[in-house]
Each structure stands twice: as C-alpha cells, then as structure tokens.
Protein backbone atom coordinates (compact mmCIF):
# COMPACT_ATOMS: atom_id res chain seq x y z
CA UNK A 1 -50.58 -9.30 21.27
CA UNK A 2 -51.36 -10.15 17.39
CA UNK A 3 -52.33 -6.09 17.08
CA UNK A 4 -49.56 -4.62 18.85
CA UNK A 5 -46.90 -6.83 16.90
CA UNK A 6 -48.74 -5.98 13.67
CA UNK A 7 -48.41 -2.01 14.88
CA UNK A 8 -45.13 -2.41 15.64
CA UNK A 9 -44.23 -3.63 12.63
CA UNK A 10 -45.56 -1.22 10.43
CA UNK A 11 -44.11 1.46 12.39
CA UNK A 12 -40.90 2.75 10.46
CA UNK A 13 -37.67 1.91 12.66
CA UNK A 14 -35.32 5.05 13.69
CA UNK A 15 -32.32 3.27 11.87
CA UNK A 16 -29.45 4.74 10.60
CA UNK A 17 -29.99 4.03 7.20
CA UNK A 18 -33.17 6.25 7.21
CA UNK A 19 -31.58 9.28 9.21
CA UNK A 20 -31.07 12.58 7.28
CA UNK A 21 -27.40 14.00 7.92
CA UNK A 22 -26.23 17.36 7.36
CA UNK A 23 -23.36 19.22 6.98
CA UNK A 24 -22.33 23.04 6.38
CA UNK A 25 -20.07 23.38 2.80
CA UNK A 26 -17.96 26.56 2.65
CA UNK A 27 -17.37 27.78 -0.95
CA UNK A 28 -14.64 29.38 -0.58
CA UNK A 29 -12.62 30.46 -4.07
CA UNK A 30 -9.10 29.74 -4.21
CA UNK A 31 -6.47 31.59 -6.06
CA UNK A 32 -8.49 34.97 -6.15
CA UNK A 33 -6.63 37.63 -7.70
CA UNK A 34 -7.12 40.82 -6.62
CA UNK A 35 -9.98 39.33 -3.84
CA UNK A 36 -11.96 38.26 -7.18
CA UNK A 37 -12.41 35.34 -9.49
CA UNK A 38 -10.47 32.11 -8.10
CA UNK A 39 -11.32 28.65 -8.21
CA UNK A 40 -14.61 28.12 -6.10
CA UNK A 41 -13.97 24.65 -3.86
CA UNK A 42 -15.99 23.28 -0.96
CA UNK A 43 -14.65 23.26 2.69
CA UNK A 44 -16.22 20.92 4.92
CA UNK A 45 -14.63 21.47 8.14
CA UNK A 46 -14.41 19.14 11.39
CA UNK A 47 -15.49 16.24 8.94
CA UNK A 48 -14.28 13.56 11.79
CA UNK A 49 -17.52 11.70 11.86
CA UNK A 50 -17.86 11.25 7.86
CA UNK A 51 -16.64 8.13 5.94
CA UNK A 52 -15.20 7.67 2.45
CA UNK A 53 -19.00 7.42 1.33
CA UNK A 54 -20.29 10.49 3.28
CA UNK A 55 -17.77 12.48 1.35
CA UNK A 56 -18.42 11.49 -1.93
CA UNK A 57 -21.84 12.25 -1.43
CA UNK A 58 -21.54 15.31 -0.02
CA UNK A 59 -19.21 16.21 -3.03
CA UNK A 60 -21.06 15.03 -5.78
CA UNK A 61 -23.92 17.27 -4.27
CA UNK A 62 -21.65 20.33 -3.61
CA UNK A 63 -21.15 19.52 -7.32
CA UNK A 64 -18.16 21.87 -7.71
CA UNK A 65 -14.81 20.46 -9.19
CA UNK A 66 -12.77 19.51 -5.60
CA UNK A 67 -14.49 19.43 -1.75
CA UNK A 68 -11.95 19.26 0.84
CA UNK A 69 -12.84 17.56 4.37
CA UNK A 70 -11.06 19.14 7.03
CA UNK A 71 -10.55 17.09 10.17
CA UNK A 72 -8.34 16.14 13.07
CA UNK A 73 -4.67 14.51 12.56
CA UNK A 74 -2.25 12.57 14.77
CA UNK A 75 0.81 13.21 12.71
CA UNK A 76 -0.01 16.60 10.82
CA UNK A 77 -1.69 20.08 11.43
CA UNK A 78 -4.39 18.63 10.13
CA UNK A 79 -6.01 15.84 8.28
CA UNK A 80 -7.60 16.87 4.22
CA UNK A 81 -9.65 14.21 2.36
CA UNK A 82 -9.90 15.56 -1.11
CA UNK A 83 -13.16 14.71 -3.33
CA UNK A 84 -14.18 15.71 -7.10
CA UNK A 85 -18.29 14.68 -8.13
CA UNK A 86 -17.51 11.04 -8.70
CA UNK A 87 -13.73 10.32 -6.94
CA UNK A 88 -11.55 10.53 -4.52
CA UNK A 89 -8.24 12.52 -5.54
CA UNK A 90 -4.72 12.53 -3.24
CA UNK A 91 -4.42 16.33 -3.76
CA UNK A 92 -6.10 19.13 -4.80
CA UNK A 93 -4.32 22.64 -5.02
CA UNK A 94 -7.23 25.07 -4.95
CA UNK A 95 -8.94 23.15 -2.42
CA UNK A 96 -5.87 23.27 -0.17
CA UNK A 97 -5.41 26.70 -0.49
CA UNK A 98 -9.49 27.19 0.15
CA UNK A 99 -9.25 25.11 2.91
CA UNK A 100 -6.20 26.50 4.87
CA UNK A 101 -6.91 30.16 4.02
CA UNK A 102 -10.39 29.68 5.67
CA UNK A 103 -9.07 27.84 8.80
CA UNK A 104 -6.44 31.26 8.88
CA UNK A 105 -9.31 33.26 9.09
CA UNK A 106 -11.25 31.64 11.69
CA UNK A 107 -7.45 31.80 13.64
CA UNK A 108 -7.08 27.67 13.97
CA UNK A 109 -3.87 27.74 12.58
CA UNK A 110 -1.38 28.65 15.42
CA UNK A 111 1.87 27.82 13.72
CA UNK A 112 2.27 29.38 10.23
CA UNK A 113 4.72 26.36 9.34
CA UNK A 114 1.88 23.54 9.51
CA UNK A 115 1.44 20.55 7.31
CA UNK A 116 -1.72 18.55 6.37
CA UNK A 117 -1.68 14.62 6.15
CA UNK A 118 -3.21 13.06 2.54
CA UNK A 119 -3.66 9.41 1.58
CA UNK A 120 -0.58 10.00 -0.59
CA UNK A 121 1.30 10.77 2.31
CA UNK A 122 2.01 14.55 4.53
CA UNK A 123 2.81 17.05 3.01
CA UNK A 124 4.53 21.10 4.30
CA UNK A 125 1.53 24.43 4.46
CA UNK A 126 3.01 27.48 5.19
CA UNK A 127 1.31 30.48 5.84
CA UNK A 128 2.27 33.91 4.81
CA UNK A 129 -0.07 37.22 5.38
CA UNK A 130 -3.19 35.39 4.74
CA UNK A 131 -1.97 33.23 1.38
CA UNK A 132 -1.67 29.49 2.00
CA UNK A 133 1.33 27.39 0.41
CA UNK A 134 1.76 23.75 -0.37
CA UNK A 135 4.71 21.27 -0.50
CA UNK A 136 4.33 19.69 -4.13
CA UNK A 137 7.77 17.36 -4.61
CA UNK A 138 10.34 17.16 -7.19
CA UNK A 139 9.28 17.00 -10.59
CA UNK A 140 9.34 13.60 -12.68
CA UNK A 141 8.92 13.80 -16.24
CA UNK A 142 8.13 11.43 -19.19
CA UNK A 143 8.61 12.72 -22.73
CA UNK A 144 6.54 11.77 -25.76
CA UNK A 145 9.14 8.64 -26.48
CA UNK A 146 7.96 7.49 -23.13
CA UNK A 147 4.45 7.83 -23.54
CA UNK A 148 4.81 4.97 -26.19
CA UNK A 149 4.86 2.29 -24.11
CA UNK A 150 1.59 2.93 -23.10
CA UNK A 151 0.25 3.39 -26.59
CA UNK A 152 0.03 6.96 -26.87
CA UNK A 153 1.83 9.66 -29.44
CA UNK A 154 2.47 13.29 -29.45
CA UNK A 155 -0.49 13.44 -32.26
CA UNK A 156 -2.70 11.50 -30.16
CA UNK A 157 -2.23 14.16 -27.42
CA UNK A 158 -2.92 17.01 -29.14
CA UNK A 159 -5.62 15.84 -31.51
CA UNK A 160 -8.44 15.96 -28.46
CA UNK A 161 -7.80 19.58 -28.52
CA UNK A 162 -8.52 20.24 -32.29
CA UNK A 163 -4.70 21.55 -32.61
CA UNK A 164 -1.40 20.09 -34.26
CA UNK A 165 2.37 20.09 -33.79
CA UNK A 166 2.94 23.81 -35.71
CA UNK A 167 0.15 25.59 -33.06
CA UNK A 168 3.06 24.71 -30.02
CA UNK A 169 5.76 26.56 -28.09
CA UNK A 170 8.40 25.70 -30.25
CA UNK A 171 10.70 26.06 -26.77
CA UNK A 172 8.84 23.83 -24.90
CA UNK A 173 7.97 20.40 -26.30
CA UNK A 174 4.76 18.75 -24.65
CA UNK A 175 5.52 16.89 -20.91
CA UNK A 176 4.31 14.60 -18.99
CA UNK A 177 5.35 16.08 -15.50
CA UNK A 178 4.49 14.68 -11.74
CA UNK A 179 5.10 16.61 -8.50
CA UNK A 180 2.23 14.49 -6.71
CA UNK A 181 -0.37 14.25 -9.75
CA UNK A 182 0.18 13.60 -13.27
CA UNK A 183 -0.38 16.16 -15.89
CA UNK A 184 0.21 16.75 -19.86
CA UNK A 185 1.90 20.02 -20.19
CA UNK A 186 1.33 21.57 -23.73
CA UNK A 187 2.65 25.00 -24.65
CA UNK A 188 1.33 27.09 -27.03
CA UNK A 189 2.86 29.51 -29.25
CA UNK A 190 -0.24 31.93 -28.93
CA UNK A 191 -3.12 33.44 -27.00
CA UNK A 192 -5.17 32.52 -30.58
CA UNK A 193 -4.13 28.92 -29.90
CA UNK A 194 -5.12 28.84 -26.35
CA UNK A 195 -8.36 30.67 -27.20
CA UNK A 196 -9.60 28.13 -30.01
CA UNK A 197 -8.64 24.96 -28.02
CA UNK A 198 -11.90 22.64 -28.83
CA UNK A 199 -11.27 19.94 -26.42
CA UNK A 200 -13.16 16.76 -26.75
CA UNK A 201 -13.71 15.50 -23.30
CA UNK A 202 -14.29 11.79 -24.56
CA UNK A 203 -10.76 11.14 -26.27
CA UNK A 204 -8.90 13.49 -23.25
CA UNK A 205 -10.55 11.16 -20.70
CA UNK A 206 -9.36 8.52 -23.11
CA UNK A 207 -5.76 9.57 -23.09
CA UNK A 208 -5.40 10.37 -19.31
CA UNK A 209 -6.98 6.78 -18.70
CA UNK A 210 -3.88 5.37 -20.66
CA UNK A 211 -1.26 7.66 -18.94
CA UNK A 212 -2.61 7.64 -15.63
CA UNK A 213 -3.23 11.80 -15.83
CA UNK A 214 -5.36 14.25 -13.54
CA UNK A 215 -5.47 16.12 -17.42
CA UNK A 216 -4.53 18.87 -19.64
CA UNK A 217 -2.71 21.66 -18.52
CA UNK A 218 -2.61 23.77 -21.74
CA UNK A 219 -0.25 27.73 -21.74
CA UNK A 220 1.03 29.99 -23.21
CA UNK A 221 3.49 32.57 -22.30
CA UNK A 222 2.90 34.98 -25.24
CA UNK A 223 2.80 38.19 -23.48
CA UNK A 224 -0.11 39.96 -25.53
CA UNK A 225 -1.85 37.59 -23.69
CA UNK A 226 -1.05 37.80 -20.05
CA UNK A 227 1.87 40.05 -17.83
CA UNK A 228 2.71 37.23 -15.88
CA UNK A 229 4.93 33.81 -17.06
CA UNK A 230 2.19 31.86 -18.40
CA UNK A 231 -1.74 31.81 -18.48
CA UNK A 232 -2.86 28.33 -19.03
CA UNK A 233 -6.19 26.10 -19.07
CA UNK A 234 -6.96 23.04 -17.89
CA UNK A 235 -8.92 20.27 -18.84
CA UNK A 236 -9.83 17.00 -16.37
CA UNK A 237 -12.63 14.92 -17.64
CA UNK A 238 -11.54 11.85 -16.30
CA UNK A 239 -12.32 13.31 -12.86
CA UNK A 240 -15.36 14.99 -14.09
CA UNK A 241 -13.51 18.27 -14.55
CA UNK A 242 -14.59 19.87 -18.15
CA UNK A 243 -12.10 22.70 -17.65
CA UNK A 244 -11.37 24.67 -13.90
CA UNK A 245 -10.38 28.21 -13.12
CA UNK A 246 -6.84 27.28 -10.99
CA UNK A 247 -5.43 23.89 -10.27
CA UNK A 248 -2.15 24.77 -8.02
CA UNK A 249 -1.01 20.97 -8.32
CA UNK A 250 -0.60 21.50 -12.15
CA UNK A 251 0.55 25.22 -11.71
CA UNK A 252 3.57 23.58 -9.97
CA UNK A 253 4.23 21.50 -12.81
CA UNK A 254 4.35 24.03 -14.84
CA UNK A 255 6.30 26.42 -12.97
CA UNK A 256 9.11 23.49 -13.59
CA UNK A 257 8.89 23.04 -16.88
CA UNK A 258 9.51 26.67 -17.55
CA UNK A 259 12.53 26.36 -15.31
CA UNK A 260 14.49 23.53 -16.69
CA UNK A 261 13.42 24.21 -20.61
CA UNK A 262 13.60 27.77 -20.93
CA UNK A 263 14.93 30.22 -17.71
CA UNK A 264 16.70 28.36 -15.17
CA UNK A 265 18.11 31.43 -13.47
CA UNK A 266 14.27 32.16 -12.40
CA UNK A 267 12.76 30.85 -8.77
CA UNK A 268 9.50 32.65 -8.47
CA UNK A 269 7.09 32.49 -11.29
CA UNK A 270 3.26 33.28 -11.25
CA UNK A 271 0.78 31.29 -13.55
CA UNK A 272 -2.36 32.53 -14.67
CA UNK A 273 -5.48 30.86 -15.48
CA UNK A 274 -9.51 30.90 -15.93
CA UNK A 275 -8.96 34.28 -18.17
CA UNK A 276 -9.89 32.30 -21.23
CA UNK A 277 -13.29 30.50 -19.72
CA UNK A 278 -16.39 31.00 -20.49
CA UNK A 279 -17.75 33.24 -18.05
CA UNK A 280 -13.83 33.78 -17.20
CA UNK A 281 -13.17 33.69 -13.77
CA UNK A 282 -9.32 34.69 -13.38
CA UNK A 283 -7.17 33.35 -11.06
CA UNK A 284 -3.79 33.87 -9.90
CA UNK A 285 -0.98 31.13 -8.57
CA UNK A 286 2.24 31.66 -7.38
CA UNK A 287 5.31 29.07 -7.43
CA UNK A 288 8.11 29.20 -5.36
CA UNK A 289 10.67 26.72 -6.37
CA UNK A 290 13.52 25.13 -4.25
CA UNK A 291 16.87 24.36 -5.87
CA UNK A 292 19.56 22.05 -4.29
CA UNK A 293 23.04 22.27 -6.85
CA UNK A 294 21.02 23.54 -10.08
CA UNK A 295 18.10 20.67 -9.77
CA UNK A 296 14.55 21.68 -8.19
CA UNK A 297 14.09 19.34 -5.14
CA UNK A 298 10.55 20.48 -4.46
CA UNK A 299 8.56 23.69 -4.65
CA UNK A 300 5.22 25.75 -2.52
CA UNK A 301 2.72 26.90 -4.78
CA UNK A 302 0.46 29.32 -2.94
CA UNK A 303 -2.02 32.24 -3.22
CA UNK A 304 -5.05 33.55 -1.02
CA UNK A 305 -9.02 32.07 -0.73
CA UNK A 306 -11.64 33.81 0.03
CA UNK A 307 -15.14 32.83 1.24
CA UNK A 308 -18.07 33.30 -0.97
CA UNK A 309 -21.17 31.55 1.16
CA UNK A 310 -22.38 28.82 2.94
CA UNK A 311 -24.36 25.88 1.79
CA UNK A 312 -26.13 23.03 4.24
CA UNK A 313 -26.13 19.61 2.38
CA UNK A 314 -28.04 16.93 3.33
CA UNK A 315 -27.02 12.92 2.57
C-alpha cells in the first residue's frame, strides 16, 4: 500500500494545467494592393473554446501587430476578439478586414450585409466582390487647446518624431480624432518630412498614455509622393506597435479630417500606407464616408486580405 501510494504520487497527473493546446493562426495580409504588400494579421478562427488568457498567448506568440479570434455570436454575424503582443484592443481594422475576407473565401459569410460583435459594442461588415468593410462611427475630435487639460502641447506631440511646427500641412493643423479608437493625426507638408520622421517610441508611448491614444497616424498628401489622397505612417508603441503597414481604424480618421478641413464636397477617399517602411510593404485603404445634412454620421473603411500561410501555435 506504502509503494503503490509512493508510485502514484510520483506519477505526473493528466491536469489541465500541464496539457499542451494548439491552435491553427492564418496570416492573412490585410489591405493588399494589387494582391501584394498589406498588413499581415493573425486569424484564429472558431476560437469558442479560448479565454481572454488563451488569446493573449496565442498573440503574443503569433507576435504580429493584431490577432483576431473568430467565433460564434448570439447578436452578430459573428463574434471578433482583437489582440496585439501584450493587450487586448476593441478594434482592429486590418485584422477585421483579414478576418472577414478569409471567412468570404472559405464561403461562411451568407449575407454580404453582416456585422461582427466587439467588447466596445457591434458594429456593420459589408461585403463587396471579395473586399471587406467596417462600420467606424462619427468622428469626435479634440484640438491641441484640448489636449491641455491633460498636460500635453502641440510641441510635445511633435517632438517624439524629431519634427517641429514649420515641417506640417499648413491646411491641416494636428487632431486628436475618435471614430472607435483614438489617434493623433499630424499632416505633413512633404514626402521629405514623412520620410525623416525619427520617432522615439519611449516619449510616443508617453504621450498616448496621457491622451488615451492607439498612436500616431502621421500623412501627407503631397502628390510627388503618392496618386492617391494621402500616404501616411503610423506609430503605436503603447500597444507594442513600432510602426504597421495599414491600420483601417486610423485610415477612417483620417479620411475625416481631410473632409471637414480641406474638401468637403469629397465622399470616397483612399489612404495609403507602409510605402515609407523599412522593407516597405504597401498597402491600400479605402473610406467611404456617410453624410447626413453636411456632417459625417459614420463611415466603412474597407479593402481586400489575402492569405499568406498557416502557422500551428502551441500554449
């Protein structure tokens, strides 16, 4: 009896705690343009089984900027849990569009008009020919007199990215704008300017702790630089984002800004980004916006994914 309990107890127990669980990521690039470049994210589809923990493992593994977790939803088309390396984040605009392009390939999306639920709350998908759209709300913005309360200047803004008041978009005065996440929009006056943006990561992370920010989104629209309205970069430390080839819930933001400070006749508008990385990896987003008596009331920012490869991570 005093053997077998001994053996028994140095056998290892078949807990859960000591059971290795797998999944299959899909990196699938969103915002291609032209089938190339794009913003890779990871898919994780019918992720019903995973908890908050699971996922942030499993994205901190994937290591790429955003993993989206695809599962089932009472209320919506379907239910998206988005995840950078070390957070959880209510939306993610490349991710989306990776997610729902890949679940239009595989033909489990039977209604074009379909919706995915968030922990901020649903929000619209529509599908046309193969690109995926999103429902990003009406804009809310805070100028630089705002950001005072919290501390923060226009110089203390632009100083993380080694630039000054005479490098902007003399048009277009430096934002904070919110359709769903919270971005600094900075125009610049050049493709030179966007080109030699240093960013320090430290004092960015710094500022978008104090303003409550995803990060930078940094354009220009000087046309020896880019064909369509704007190519931009973008800059998220605080969610362990150095800089990211398409981020459709700032592309929105932008698209607005360019509406209400410069062309307000214009709807459609198609922002560039990831030319100006390092390898560059060029992407492509496109912004409808929807306009109820001269004011935007909400906008779909959209483009196509495509699927690179498959990865099995264990956690």
């Amino acid at each position: 009896m005093l053997k077998g309990a001994a053996d028994a107890w140095r056998k290892p127990m078949n807990t859960q705690a000591n059971t290795v669980r797998q999944v299959t990521v899909e990196i699938v690039h969103g915002f291609v343009d032209g089938g190339a470049g794009g913003n890779p994210a990871g898919v994780v589809l019918d992720a019903d089984e995973l908890g908050e923990q699971d996922m942030q493992t499993v994205a901190a593994r994937v290591g790429l900027s955003e993993t989206a977790f695809v599962s089932q939803s009472k209320t919506e088309g379907f239910k998206l849990d988005f995840f950078t390396p070390n957070r959880r984040i209510a939306h993610c605009g490349h991710a989306t569009i990776a997610a729902f392009s890949h679940l239009d390939a595989l033909g489990r999306i039977p209604n074009p008009n379909t919706s995915k639920e968030t922990v901020d709350g649903p929000r619209r998908i529509l599908m046309k020919e193969g690109a995926a759209y999103m429902e990003q709300l009406a804009p809310k913005y805070a100028i630089p007199e705002e950001w005072v309360e919290k501390g923060v200047n226009i110089d203390d803004v632009l100083n993380p990215l080694g630039i000054n008041r005479h490098h902007l978009d003399q048009e277009i005065p430096p934002v904070l704008v919110n359709t769903g996440n919270s971005f600094i929009v900075i125009g610049l006056a050049d493709a030179d300017g966007l080109a030699n943006v240093k960013p320090d990561f430290a004092k960015i992370t710094q500022i978008s702790e104090r303003l409550d920010l995803i990060g930078y989104y940094v354009f220009t629209r000087d046309p020896s630089a880019t064909d369509r309205d704007a190519t931009t970069r973008m800059f998220a430390p605080r969610y362990a984002i150095e800089e990211e080839a398409a981020t459709g819930m700032a592309a929105g933001p932008l698209a607005c800004v360019l509406h209400d400070f410069v062309v307000s006749s214009q709807r459609s508008f198609q922002i560039e980004q990831g030319v100006f990385m390092n390898p560059a990896s060029p992407s492509l987003i496109k912004v409808d916006l929807e306009i109820d008596n001269g004011t935007i009331s909400g906008l779909l920012a959209g483009g196509f994914g495509k699927v690179m490869c498959s990865r099995r991570i264990s956690f």
